[in-house]
N, C-alpha and C. Protein backbone atom coordinates (compact mmCIF):
# COMPACT_ATOMS: atom_id res chain seq x y z
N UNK A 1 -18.09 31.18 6.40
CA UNK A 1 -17.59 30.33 7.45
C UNK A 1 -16.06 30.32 7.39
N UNK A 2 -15.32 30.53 8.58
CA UNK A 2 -13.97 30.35 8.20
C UNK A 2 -13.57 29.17 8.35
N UNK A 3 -12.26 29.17 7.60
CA UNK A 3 -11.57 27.70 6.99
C UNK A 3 -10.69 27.41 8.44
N UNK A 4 -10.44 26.64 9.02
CA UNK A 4 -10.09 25.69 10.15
C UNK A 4 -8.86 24.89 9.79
N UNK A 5 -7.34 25.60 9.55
CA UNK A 5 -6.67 25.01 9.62
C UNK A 5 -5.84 23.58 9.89
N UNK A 6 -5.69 22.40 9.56
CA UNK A 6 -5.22 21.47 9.92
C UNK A 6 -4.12 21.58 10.66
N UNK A 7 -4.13 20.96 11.91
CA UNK A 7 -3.43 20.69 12.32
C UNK A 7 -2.16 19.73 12.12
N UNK A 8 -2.01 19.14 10.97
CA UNK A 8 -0.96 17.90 10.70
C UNK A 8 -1.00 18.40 9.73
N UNK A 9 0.48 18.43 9.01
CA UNK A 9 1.33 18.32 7.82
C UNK A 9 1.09 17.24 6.71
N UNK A 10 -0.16 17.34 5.45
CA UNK A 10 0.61 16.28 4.75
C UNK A 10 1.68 16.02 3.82
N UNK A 11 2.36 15.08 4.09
CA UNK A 11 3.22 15.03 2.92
C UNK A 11 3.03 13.26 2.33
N UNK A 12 2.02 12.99 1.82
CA UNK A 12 2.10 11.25 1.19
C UNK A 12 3.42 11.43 0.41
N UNK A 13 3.91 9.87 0.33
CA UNK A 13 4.67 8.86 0.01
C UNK A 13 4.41 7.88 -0.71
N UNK A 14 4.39 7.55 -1.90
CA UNK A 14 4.21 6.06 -2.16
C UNK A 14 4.99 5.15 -1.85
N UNK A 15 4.68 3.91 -1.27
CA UNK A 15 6.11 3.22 -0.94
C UNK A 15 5.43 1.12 -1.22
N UNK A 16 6.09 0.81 -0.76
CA UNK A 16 5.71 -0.65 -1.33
C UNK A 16 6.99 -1.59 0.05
N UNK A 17 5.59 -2.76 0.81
CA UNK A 17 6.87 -3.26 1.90
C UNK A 17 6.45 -4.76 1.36
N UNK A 18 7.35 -5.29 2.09
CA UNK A 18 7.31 -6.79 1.62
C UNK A 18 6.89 -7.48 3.51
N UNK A 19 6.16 -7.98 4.24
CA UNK A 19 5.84 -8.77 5.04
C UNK A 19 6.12 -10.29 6.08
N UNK A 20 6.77 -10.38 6.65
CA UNK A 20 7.23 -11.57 7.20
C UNK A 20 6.83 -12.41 6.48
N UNK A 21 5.20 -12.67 6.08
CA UNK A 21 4.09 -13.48 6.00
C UNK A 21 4.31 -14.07 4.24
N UNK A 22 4.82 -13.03 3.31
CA UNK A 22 5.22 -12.85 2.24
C UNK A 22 4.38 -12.00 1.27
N UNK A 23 3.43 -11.35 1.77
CA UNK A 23 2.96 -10.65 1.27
C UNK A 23 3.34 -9.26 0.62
N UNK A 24 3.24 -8.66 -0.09
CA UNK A 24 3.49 -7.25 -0.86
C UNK A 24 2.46 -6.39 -0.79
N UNK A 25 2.87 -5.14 -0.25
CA UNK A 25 1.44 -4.22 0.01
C UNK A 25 2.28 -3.12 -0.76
N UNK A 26 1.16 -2.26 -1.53
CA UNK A 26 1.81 -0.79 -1.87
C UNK A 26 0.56 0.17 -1.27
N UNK A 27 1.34 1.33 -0.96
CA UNK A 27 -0.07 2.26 -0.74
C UNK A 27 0.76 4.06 -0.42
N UNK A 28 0.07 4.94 0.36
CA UNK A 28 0.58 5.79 0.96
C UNK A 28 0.97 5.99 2.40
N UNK A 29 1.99 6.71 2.62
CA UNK A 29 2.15 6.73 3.79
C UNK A 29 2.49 8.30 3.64
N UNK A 30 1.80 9.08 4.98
CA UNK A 30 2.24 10.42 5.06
C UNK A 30 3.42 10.60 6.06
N UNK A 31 4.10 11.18 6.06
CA UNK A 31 5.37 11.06 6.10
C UNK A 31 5.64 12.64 7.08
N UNK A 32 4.42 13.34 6.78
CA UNK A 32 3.87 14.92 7.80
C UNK A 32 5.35 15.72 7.76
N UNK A 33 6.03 15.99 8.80
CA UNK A 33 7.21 16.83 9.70
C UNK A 33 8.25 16.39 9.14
N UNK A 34 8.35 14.90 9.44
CA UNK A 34 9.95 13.83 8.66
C UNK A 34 10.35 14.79 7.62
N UNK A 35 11.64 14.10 7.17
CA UNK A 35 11.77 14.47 5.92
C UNK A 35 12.14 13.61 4.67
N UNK A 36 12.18 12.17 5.35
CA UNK A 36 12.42 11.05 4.78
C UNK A 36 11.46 9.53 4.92
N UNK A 37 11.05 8.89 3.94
CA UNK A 37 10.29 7.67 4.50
C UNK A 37 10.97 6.85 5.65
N UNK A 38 12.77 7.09 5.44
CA UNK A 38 12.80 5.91 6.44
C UNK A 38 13.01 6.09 8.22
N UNK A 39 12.38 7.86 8.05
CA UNK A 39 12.46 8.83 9.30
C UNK A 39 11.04 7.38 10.18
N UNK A 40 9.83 7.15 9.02
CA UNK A 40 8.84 6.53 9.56
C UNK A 40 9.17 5.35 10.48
N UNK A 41 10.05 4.93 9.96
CA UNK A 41 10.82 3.45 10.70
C UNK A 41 12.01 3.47 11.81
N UNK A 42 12.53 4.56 11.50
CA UNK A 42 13.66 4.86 12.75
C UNK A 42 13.55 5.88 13.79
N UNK A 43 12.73 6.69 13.29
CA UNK A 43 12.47 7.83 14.08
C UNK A 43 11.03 7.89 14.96
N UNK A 44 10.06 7.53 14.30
CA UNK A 44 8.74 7.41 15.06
C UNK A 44 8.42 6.32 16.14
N UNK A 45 8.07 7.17 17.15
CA UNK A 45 7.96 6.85 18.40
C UNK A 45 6.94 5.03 18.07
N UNK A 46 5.48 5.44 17.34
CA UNK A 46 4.63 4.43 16.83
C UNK A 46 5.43 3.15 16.21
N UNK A 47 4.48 1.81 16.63
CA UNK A 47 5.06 0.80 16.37
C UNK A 47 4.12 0.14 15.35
N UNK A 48 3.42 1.15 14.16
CA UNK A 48 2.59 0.85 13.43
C UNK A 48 2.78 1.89 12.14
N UNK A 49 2.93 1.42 10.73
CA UNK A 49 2.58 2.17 10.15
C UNK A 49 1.47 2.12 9.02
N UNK A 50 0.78 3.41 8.97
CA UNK A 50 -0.64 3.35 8.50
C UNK A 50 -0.23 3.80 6.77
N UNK A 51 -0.84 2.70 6.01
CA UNK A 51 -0.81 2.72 4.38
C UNK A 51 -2.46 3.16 4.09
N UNK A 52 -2.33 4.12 3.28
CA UNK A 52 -3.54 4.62 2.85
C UNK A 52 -3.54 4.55 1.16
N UNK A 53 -4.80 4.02 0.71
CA UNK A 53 -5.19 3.96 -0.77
C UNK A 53 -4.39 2.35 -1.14
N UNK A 54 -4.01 1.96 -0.01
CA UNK A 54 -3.13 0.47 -0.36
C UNK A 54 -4.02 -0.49 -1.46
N UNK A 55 -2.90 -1.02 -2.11
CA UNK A 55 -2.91 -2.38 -2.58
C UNK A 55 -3.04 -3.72 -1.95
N UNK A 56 -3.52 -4.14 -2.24
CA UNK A 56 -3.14 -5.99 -1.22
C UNK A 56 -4.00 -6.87 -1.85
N UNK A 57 -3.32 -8.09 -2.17
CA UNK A 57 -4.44 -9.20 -2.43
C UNK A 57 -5.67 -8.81 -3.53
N UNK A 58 -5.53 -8.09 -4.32
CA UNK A 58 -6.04 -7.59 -5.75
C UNK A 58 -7.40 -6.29 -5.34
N UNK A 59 -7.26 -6.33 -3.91
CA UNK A 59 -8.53 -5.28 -3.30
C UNK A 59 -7.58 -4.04 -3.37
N UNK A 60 -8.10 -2.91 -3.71
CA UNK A 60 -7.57 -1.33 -3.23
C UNK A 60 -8.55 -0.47 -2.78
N UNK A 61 -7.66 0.92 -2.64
CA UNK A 61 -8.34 2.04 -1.70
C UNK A 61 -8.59 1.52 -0.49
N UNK A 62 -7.84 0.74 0.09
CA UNK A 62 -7.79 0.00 1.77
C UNK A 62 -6.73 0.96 2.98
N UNK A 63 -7.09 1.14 3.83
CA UNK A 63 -6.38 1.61 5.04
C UNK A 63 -6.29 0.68 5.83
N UNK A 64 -4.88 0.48 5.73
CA UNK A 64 -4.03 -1.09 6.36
C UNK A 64 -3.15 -0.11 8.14
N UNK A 65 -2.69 -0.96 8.74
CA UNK A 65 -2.31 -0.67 10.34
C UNK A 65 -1.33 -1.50 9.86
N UNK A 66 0.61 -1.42 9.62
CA UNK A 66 1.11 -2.75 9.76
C UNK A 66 2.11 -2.54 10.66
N UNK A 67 2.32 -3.40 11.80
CA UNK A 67 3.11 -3.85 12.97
C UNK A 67 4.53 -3.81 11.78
N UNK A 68 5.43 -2.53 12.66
CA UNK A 68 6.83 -2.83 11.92
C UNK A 68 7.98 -3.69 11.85
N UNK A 69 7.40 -4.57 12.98
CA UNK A 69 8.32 -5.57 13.26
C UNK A 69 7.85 -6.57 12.65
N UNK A 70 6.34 -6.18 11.18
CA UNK A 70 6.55 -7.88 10.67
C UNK A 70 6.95 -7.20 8.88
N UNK A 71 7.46 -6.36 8.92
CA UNK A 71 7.97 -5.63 7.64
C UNK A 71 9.55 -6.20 7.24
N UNK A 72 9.85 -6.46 6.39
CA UNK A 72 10.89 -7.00 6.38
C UNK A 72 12.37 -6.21 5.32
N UNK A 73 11.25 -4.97 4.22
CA UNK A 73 11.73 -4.45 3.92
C UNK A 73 10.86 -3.24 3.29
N UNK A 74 11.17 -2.24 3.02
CA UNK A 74 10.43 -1.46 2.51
C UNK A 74 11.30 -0.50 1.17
N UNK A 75 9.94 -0.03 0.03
CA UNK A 75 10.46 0.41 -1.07
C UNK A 75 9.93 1.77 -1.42
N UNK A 76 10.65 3.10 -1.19
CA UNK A 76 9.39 4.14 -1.37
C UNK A 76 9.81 4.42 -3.18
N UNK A 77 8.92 5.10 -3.43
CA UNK A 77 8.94 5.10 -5.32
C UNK A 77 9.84 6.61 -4.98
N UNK A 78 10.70 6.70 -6.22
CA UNK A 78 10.61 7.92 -6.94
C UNK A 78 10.44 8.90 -7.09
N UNK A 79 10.30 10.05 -6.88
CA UNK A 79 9.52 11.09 -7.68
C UNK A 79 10.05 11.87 -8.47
């Protein structure tokens, strides 16, 4: 059977935002074409960004949707 190329680029991110609400989420964000996490916030058209494998509230491996206008700051890790 042949293999079926993806269409989208991944490139995950770990990053960690802090919430209007006061909450702290960590998780992944793919980051695809960009070349920077904070391309996700200034550059993308979307007014949502999707955390995958997130942290929150002591539950993980969650896929969170968060409205960027209730983000108040964001932290990508390292590598």
């Amino acid at each position: 059977m042949e293999q079926i190329k993806s269409r989208y680029k991944v490139e995950p991110r770990y990053i960690t935002v802090k919430t209007t609400d006061g909450d702290t989420i960590s998780g992944y964000v793919n980051i695809g074409i960009k070349e920077r996490v904070s391309d996700l916030f200034t550059k993308a058209a979307t007014q949502f960004i999707v955390l995958y494998d997130a942290e929150h509230k002591g539950a993980s491996a969650k896929v969170l949707f968060i409205n960027k206008n209730h983000i108040i700051w964001a932290e990508p890790e390292d590598n």
